[in-house]
N, C-alpha and C. Protein backbone atom coordinates (compact mmCIF):
# COMPACT_ATOMS: atom_id res chain seq x y z
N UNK A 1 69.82 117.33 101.29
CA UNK A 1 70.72 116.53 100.47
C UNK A 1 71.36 115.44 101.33
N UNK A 2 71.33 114.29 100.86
CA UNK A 2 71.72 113.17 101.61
C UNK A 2 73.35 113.07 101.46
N UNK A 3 73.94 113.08 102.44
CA UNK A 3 75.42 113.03 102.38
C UNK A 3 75.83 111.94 103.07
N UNK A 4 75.39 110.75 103.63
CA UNK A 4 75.68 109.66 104.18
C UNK A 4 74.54 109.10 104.39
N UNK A 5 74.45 107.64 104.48
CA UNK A 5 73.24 106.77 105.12
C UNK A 5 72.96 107.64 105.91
N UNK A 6 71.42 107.77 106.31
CA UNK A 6 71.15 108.21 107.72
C UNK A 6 71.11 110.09 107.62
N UNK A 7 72.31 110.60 106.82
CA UNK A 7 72.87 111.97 107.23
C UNK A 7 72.53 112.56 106.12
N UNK A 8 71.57 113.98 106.46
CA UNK A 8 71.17 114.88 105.76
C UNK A 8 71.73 116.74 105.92
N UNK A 9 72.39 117.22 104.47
CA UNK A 9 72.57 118.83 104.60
C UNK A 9 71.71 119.36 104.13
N UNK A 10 71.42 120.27 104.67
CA UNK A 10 70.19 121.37 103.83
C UNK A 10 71.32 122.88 104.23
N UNK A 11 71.52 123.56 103.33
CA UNK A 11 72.65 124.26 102.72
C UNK A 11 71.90 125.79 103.42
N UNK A 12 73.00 126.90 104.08
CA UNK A 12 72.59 128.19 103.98
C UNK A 12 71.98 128.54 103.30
N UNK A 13 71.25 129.40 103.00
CA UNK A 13 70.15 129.87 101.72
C UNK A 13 70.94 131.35 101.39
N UNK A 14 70.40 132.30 102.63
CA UNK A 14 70.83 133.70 102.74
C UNK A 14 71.75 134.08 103.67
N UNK A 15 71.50 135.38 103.39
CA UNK A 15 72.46 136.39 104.79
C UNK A 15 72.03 135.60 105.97
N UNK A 16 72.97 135.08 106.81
CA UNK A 16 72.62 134.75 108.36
C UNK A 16 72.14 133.42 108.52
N UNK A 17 72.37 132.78 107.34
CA UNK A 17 71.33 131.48 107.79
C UNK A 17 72.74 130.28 107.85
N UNK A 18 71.89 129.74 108.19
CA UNK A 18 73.12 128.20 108.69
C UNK A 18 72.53 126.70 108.43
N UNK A 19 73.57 126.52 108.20
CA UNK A 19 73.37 124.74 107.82
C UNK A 19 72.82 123.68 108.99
N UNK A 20 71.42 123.27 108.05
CA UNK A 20 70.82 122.35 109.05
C UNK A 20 71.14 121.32 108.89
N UNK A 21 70.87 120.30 109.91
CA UNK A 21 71.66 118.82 109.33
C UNK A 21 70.31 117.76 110.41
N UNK A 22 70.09 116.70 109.23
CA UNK A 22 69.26 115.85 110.24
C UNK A 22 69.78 114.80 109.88
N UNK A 23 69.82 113.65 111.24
CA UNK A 23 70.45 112.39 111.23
C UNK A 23 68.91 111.45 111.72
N UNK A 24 68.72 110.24 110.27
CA UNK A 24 67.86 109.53 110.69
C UNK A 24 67.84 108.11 111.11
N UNK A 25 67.69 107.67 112.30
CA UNK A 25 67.47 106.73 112.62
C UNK A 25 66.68 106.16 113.50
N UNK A 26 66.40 105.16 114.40
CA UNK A 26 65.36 104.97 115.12
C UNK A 26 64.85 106.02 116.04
N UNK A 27 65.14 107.38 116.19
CA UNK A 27 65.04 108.54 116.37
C UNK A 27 65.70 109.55 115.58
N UNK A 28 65.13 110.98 115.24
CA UNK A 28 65.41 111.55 114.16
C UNK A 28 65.17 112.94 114.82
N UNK A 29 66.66 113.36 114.15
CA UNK A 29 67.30 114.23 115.11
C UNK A 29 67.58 115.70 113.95
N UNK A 30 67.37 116.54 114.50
CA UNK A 30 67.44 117.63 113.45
C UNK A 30 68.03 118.74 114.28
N UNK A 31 69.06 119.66 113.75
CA UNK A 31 70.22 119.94 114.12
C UNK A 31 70.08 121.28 113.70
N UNK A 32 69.93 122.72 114.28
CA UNK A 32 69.87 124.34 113.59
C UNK A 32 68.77 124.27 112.85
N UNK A 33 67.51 124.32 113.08
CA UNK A 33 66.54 124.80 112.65
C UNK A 33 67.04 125.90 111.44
N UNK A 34 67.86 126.79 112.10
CA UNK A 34 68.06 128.23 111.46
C UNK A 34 67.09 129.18 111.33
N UNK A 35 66.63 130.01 110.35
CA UNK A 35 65.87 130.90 110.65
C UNK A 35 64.46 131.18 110.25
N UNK A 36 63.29 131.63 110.77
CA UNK A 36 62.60 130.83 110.66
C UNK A 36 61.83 131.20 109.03
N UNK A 37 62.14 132.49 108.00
CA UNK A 37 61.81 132.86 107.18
C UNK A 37 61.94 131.78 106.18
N UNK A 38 63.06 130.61 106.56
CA UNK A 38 63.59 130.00 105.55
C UNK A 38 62.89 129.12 105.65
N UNK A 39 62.21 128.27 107.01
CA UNK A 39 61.82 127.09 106.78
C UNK A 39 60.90 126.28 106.38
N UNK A 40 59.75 127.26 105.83
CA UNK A 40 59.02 126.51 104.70
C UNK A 40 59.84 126.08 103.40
N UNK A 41 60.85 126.23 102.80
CA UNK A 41 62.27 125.80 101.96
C UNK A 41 62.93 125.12 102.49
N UNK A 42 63.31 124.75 103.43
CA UNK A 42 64.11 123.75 104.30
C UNK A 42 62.80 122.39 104.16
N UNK A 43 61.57 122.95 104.95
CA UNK A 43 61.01 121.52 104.77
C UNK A 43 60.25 120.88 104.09
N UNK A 44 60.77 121.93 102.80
CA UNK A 44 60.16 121.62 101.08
C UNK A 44 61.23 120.26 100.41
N UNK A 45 62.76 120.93 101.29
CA UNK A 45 64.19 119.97 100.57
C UNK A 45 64.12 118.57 100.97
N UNK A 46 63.68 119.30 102.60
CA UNK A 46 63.44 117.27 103.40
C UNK A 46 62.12 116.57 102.67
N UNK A 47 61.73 117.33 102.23
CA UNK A 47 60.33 115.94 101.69
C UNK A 47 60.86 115.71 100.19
N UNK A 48 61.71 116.16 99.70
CA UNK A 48 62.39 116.30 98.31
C UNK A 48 63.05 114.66 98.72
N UNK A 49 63.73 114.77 100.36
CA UNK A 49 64.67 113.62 100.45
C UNK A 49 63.78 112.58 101.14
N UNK A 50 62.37 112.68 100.96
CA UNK A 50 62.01 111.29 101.70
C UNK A 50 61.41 111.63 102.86
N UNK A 51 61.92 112.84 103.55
CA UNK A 51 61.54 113.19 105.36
C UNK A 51 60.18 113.77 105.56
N UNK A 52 59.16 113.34 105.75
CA UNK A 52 58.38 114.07 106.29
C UNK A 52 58.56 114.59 107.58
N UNK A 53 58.48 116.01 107.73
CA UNK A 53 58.71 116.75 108.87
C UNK A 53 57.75 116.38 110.30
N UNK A 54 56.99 115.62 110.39
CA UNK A 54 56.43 114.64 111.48
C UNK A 54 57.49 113.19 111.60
N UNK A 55 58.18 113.39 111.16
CA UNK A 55 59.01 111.89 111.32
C UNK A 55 60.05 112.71 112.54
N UNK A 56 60.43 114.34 112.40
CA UNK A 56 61.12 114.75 112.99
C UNK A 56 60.91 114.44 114.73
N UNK A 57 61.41 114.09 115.52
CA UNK A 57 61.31 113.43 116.99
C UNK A 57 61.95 114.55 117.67
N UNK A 58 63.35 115.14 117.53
CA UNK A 58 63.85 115.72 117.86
C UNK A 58 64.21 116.68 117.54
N UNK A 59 64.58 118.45 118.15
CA UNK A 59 65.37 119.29 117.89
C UNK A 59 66.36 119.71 118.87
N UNK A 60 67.66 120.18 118.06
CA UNK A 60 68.42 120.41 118.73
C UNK A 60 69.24 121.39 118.30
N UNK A 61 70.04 121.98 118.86
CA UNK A 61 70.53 123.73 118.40
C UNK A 61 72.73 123.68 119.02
N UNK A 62 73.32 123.79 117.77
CA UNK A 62 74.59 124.09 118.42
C UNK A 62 74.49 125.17 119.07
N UNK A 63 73.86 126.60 119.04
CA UNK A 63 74.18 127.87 119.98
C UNK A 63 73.08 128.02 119.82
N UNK A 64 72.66 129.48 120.32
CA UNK A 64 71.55 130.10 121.03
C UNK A 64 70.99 131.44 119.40
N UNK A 65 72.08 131.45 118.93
CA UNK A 65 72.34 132.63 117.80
C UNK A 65 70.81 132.57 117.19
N UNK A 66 70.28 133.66 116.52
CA UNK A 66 69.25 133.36 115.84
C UNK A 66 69.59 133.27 114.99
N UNK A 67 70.07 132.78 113.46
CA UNK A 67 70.43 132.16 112.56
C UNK A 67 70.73 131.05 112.52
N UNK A 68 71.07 130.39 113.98
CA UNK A 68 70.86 129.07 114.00
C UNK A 68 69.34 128.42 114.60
N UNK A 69 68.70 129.07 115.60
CA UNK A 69 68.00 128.75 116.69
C UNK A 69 66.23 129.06 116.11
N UNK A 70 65.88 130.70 115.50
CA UNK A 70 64.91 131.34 115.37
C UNK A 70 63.83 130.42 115.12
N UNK A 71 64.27 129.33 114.09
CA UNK A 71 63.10 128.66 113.83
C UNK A 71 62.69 127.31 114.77
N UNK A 72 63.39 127.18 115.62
CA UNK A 72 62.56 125.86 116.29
C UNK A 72 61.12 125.89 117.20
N UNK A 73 60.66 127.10 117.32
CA UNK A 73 59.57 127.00 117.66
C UNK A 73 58.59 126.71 116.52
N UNK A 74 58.53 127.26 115.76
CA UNK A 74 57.64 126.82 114.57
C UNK A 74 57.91 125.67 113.83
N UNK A 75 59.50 125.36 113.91
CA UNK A 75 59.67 123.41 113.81
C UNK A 75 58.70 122.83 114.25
N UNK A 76 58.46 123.58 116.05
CA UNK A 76 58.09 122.41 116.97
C UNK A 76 56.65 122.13 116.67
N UNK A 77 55.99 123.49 116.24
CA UNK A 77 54.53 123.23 116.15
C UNK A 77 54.54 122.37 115.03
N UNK A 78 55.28 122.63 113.55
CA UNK A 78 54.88 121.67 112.26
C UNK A 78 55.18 120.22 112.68
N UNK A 79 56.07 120.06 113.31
CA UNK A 79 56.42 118.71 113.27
C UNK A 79 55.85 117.66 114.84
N UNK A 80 55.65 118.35 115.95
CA UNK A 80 55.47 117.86 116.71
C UNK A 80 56.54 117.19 118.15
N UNK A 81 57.83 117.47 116.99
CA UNK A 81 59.18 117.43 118.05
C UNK A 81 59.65 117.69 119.22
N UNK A 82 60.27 116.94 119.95
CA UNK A 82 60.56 117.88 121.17
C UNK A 82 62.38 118.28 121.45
N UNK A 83 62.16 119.52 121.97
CA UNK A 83 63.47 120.14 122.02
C UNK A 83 64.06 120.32 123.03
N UNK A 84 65.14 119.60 122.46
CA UNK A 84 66.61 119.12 123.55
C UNK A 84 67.77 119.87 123.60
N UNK A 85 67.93 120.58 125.16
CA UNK A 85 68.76 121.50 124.89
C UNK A 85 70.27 121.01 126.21
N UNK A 86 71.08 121.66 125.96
CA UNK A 86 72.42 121.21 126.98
C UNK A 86 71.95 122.43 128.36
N UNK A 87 72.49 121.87 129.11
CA UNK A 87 72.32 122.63 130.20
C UNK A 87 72.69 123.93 130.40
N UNK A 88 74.12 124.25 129.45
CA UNK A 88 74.33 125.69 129.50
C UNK A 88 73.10 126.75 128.64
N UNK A 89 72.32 125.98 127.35
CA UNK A 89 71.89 126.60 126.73
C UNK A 89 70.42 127.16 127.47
N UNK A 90 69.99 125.96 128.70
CA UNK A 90 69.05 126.48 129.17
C UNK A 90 69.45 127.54 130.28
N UNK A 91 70.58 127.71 130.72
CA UNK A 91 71.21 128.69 131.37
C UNK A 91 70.79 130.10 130.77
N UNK A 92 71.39 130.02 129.45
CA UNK A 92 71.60 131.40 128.75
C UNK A 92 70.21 131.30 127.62
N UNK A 93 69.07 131.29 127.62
CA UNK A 93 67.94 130.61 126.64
C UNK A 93 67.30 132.08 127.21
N UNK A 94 67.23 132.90 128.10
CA UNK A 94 66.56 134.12 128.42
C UNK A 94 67.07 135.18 127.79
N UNK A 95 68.77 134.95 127.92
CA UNK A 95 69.60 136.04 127.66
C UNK A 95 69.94 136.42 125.78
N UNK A 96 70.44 135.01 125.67
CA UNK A 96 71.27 135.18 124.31
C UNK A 96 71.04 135.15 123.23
N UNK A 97 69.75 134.57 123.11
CA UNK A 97 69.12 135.40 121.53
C UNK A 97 68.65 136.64 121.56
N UNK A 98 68.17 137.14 123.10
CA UNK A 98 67.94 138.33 122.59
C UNK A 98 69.20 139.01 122.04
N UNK A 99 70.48 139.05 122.87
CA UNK A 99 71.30 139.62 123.49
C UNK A 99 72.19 139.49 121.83
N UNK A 100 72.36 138.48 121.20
CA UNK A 100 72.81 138.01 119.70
C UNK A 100 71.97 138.53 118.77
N UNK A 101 70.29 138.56 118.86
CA UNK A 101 69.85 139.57 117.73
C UNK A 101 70.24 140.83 117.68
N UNK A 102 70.37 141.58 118.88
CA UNK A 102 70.46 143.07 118.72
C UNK A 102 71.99 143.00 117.93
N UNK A 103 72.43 142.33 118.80
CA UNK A 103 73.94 142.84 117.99
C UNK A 103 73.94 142.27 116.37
N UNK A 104 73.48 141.48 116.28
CA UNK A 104 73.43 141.32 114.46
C UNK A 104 72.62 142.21 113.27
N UNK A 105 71.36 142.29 114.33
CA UNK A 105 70.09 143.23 113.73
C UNK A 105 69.45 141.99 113.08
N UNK A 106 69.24 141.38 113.89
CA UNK A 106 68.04 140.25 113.34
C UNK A 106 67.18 140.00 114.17
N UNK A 107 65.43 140.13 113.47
CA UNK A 107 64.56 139.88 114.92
C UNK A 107 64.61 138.46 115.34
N UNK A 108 63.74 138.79 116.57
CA UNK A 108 63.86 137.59 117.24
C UNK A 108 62.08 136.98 116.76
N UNK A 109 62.03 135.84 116.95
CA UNK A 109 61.22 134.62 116.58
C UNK A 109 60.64 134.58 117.57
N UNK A 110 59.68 133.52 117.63
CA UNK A 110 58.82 133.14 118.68
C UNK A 110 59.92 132.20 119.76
N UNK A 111 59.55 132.29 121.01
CA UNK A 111 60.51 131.76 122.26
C UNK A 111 59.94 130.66 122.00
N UNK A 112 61.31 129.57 122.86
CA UNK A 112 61.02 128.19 122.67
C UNK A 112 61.91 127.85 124.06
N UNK A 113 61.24 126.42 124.61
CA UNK A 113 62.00 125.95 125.61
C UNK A 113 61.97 124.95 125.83
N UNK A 114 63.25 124.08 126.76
CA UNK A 114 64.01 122.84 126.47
C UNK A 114 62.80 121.84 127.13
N UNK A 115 62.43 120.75 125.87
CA UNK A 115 61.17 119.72 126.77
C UNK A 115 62.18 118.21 127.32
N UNK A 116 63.52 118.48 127.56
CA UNK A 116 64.60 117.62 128.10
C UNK A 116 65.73 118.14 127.97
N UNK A 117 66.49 117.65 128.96
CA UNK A 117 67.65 118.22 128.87
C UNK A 117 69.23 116.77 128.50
N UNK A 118 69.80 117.31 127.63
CA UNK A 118 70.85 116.64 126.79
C UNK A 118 72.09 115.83 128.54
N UNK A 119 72.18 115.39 127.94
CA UNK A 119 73.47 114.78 128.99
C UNK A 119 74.89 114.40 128.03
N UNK A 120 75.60 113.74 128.77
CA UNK A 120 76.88 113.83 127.36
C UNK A 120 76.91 112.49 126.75
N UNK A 121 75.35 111.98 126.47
CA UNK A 121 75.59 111.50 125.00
C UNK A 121 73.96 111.19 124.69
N UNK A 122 73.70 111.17 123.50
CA UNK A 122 72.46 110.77 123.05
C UNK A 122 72.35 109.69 122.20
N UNK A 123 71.61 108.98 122.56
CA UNK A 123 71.47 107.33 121.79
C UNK A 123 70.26 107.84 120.92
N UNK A 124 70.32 107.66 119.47
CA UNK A 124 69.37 107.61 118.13
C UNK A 124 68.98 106.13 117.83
N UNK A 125 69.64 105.59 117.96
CA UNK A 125 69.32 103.86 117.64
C UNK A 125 70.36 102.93 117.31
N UNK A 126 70.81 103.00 116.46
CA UNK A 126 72.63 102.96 115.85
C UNK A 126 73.20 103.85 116.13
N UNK A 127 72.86 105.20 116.38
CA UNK A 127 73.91 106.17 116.35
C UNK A 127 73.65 107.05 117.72
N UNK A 128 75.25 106.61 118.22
CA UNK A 128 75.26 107.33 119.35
C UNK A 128 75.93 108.59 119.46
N UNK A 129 75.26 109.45 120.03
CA UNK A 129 76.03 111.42 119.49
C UNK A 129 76.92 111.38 121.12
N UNK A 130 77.67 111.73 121.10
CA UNK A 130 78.59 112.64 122.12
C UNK A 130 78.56 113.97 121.89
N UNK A 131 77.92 114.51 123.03
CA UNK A 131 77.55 116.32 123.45
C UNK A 131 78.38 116.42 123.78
N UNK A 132 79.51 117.05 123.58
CA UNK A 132 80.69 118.06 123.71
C UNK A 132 80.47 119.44 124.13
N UNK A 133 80.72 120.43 125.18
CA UNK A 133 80.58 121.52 125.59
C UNK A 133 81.75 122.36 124.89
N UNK A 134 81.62 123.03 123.69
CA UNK A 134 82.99 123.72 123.14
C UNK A 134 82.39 125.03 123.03
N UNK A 135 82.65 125.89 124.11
CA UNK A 135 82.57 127.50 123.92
C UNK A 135 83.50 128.16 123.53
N UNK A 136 83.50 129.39 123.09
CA UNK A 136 84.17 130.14 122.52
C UNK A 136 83.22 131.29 121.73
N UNK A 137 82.81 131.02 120.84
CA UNK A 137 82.05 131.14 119.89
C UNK A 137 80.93 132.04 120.62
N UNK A 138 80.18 131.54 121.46
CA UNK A 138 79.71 131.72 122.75
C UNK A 138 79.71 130.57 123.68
N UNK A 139 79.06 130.91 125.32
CA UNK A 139 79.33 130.06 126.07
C UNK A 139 78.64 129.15 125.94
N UNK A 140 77.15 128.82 125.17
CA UNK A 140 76.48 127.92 125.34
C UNK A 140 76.96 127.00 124.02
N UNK A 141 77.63 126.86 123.29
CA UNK A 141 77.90 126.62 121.93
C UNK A 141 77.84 124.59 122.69
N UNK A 142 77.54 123.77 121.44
CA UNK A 142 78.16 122.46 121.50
C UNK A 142 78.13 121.87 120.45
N UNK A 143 79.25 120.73 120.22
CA UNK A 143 78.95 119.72 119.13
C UNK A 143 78.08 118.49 118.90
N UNK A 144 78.04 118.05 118.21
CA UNK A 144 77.63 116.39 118.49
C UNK A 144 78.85 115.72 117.49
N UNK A 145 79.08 114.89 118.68
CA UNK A 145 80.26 113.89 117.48
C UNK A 145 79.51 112.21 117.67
N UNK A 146 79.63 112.06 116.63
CA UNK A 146 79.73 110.19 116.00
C UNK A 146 80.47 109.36 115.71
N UNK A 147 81.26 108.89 116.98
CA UNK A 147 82.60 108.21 116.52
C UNK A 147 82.21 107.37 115.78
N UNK A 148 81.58 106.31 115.85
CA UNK A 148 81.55 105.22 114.86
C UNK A 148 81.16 105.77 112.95
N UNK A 149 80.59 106.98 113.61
CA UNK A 149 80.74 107.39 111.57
C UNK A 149 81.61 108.40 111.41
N UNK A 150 82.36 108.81 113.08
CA UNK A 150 83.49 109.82 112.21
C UNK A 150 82.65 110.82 111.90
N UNK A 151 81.64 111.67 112.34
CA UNK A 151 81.04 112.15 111.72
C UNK A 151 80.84 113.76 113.29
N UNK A 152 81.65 115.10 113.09
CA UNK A 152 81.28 115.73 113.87
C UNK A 152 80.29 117.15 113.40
N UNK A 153 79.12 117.87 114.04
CA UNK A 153 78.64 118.79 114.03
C UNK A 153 79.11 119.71 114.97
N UNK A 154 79.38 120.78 114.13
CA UNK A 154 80.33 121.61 115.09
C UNK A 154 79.76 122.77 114.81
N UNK A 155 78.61 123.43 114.59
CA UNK A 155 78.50 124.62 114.76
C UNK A 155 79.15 126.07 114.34
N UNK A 156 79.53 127.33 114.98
CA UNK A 156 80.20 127.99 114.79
C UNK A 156 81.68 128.21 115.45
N UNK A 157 82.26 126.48 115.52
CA UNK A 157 82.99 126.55 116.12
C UNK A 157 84.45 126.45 115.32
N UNK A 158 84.19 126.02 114.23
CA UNK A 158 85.00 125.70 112.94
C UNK A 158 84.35 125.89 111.77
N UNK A 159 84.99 126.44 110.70
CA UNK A 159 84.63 126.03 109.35
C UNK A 159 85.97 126.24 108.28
N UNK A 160 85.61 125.88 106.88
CA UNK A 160 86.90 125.34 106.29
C UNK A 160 87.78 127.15 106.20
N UNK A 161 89.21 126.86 106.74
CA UNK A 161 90.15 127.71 106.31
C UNK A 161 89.15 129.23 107.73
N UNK A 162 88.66 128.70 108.37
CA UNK A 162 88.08 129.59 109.54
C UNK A 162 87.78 129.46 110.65
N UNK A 163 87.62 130.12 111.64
CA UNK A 163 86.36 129.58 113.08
C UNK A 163 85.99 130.57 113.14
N UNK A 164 84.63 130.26 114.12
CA UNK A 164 83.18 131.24 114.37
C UNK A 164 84.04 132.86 115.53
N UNK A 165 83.36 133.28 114.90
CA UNK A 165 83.71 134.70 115.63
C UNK A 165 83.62 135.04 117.41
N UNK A 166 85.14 135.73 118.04
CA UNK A 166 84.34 135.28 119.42
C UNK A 166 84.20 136.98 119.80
N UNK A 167 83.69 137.83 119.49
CA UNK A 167 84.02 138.82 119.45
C UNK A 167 82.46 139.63 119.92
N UNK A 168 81.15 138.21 119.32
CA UNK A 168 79.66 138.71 119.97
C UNK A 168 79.45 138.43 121.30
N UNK A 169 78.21 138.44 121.70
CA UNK A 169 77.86 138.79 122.69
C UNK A 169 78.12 137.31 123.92
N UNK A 170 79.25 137.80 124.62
CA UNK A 170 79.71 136.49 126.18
C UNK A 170 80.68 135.53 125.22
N UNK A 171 81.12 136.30 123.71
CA UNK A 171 82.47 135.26 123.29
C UNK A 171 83.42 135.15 123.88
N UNK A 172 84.37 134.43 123.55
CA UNK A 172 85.25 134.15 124.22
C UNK A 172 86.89 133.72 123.49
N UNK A 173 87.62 134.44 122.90
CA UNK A 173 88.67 133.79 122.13
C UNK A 173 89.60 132.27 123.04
N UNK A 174 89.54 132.77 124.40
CA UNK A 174 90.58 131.49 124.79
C UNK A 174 89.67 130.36 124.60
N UNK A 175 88.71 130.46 125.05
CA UNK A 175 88.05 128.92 125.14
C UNK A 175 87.38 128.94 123.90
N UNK A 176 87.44 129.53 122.51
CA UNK A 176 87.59 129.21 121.30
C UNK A 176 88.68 128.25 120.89
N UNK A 177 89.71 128.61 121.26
CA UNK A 177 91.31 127.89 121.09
C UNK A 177 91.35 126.87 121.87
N UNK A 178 90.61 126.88 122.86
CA UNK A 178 90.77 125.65 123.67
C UNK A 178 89.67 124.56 123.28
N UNK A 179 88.48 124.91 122.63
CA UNK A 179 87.69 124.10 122.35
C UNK A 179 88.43 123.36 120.56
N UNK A 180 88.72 124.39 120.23
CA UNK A 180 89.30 123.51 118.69
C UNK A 180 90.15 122.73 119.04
N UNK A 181 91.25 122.96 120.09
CA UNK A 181 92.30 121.89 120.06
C UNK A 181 91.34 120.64 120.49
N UNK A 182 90.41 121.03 121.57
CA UNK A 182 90.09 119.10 121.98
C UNK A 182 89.97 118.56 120.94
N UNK A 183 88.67 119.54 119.88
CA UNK A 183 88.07 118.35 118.96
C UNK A 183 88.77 118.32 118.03
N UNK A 184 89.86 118.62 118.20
CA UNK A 184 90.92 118.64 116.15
C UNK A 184 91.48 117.14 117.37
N UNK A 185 91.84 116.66 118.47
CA UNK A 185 92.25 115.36 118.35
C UNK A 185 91.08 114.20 118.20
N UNK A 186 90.28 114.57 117.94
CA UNK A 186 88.67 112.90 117.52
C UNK A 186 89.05 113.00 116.34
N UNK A 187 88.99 111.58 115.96
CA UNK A 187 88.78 111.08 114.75
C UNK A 187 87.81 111.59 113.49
N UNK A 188 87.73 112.36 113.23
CA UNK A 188 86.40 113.12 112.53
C UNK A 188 86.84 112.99 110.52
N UNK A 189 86.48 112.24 109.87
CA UNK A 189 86.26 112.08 108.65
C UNK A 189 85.37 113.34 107.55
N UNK A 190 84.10 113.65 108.67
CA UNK A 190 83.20 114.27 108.31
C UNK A 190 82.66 115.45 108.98
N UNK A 191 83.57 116.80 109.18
CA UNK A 191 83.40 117.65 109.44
C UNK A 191 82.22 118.71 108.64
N UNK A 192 81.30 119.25 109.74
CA UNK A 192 80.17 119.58 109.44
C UNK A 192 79.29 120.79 109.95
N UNK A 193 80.16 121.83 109.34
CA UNK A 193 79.93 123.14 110.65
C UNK A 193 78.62 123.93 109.83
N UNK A 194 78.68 124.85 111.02
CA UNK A 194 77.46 125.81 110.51
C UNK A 194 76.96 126.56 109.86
N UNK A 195 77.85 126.99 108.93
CA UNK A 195 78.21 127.89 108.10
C UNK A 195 79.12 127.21 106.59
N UNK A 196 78.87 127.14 105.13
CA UNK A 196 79.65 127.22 104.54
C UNK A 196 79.58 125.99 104.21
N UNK A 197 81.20 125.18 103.29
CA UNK A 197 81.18 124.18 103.06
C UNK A 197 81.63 122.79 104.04
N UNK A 198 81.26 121.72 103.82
CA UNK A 198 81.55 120.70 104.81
C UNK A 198 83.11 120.22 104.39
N UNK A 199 83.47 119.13 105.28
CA UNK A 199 85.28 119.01 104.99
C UNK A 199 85.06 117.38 105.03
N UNK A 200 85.50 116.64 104.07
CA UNK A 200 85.42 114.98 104.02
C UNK A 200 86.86 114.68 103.95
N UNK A 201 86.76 113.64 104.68
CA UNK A 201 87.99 112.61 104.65
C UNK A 201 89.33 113.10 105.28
N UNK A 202 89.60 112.58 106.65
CA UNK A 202 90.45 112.63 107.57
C UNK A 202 91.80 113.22 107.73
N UNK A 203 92.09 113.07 106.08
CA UNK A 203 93.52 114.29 105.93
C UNK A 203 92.81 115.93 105.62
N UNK A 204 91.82 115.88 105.03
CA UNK A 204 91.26 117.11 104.95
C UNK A 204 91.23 118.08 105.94
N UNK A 205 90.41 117.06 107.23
CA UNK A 205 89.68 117.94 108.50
C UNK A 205 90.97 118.34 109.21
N UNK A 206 91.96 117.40 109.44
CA UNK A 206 93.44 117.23 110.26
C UNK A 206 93.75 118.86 109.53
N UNK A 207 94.45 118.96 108.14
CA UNK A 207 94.82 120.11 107.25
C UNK A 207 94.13 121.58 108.12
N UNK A 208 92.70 121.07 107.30
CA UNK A 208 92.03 122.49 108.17
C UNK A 208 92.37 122.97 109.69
N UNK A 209 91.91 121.61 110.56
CA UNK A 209 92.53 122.58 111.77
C UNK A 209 94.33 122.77 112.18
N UNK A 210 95.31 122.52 111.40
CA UNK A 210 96.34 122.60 111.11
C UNK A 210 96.64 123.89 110.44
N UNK A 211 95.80 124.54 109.89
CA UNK A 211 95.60 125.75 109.13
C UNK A 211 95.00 126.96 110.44
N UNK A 212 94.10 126.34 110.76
CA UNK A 212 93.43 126.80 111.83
C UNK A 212 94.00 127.71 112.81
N UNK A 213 95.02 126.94 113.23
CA UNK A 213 96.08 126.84 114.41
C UNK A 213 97.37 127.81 114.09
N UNK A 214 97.57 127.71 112.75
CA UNK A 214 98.92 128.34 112.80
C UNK A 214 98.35 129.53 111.77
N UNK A 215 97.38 130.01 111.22
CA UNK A 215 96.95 131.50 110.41
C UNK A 215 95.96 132.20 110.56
N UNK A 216 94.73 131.09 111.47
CA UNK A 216 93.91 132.07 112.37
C UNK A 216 94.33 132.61 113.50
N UNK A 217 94.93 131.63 114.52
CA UNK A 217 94.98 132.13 115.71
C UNK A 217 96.57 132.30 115.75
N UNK A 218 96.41 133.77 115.85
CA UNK A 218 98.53 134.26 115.48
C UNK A 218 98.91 135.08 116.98
């Protein structure tokens, strides 16, 4: 579903699955695969919106979780993409899906590994992403933000009236709290997490993590 020039949601389906998001422009960037049962339906929605899944250039993963992650190997074969990971994720890429399936009870997928590694920012063509390192959630967790569209992907690091659980495997509650405060000060219009519904327009996102702050974390 097209939610901005350029910016595409493809919605949780089931138990465990997470919101993919692809941003198109002179490179085309696709964001949580998710899991991989789902993604013959995921890349039934993108050709619904125009995308052929060979247009895909890039993958990229906020955490390691398999509900976000499981399917990018079989992305990589349909589409031909290559996958871009942050340096912590290739750190923990041995450990933490296994280490996150057991504790959920979800199998694990075919392994996949980083064909570049992310730096703190990625140029698409017009749109330039800022890689943000926000753990908590787990340690490898990150965002991508778009100042010029106001536009952040945040993973399981926020969602509306919530944040991602730090309680699995190498979470972390302080640097949960410490990662929401950075990004509740960016400009973000278009909050866009991993889970659930998205948050539009700048008094909204402000509210939520204002909510955040004073009834999640007590």
């Amino acid at each position: 579903m097209r939610i901005q020039e350029g910016v595409y949601w493809y919605k949780e389906k089931g138990l465990l699955d997470a919101n993919t998001y692809v941003i198109k422009d002179e490179i085309t960037l696709l964001i949580d695969p998710g899991r991989e049962n789902y993604l013959v339906q995921s890349l039934e929605e993108m050709r619904e919106d125009g995308i052929d899944p060979k247009e895909v250039d890039l993958i990229a993963v906020t955490h390691l979780h398999p509900d976000h992650c499981n399917a990018t190997a079989s992305l990589k074969e349909v589409s031909g993409a290559k996958v871009a990971l942050h340096p912590t994720q290739i750190e923990y890429l041995d450990i933490m899906p296994e280490e996150a399936s057991r504790f959920l009870g979800v199998g694990i997928a075919k392994e996949f590994e980083a064909d570049f590694v992310l730096e703190a920012s990625l140029n698409l063509g017009n749109i330039e992403l800022r890689i943000l390192h926000t753990p908590g959630h787990s340690p490898e967790s990150i965002c991508f933000y778009a100042s010029d569209k106001k536009i952040l992907i945040c993973g399981d690091m926020v969602f509306e009236k919530s944040v991602g659980r730090a309680d699995l495997p190498f979470g972390n509650e302080g640097e949960l709290k410490r990662s929401i405060n950075m990004v509740s000060a960016l400009n973000t219009e278009l909050l866009l997490p991993g889970h659930g519904a998205i948050l539009r327009g700048r008094g909204n996102v402000k509210r939520n993590y204002e909510f955040v702050k004073e009834f999640v974390f007590v």
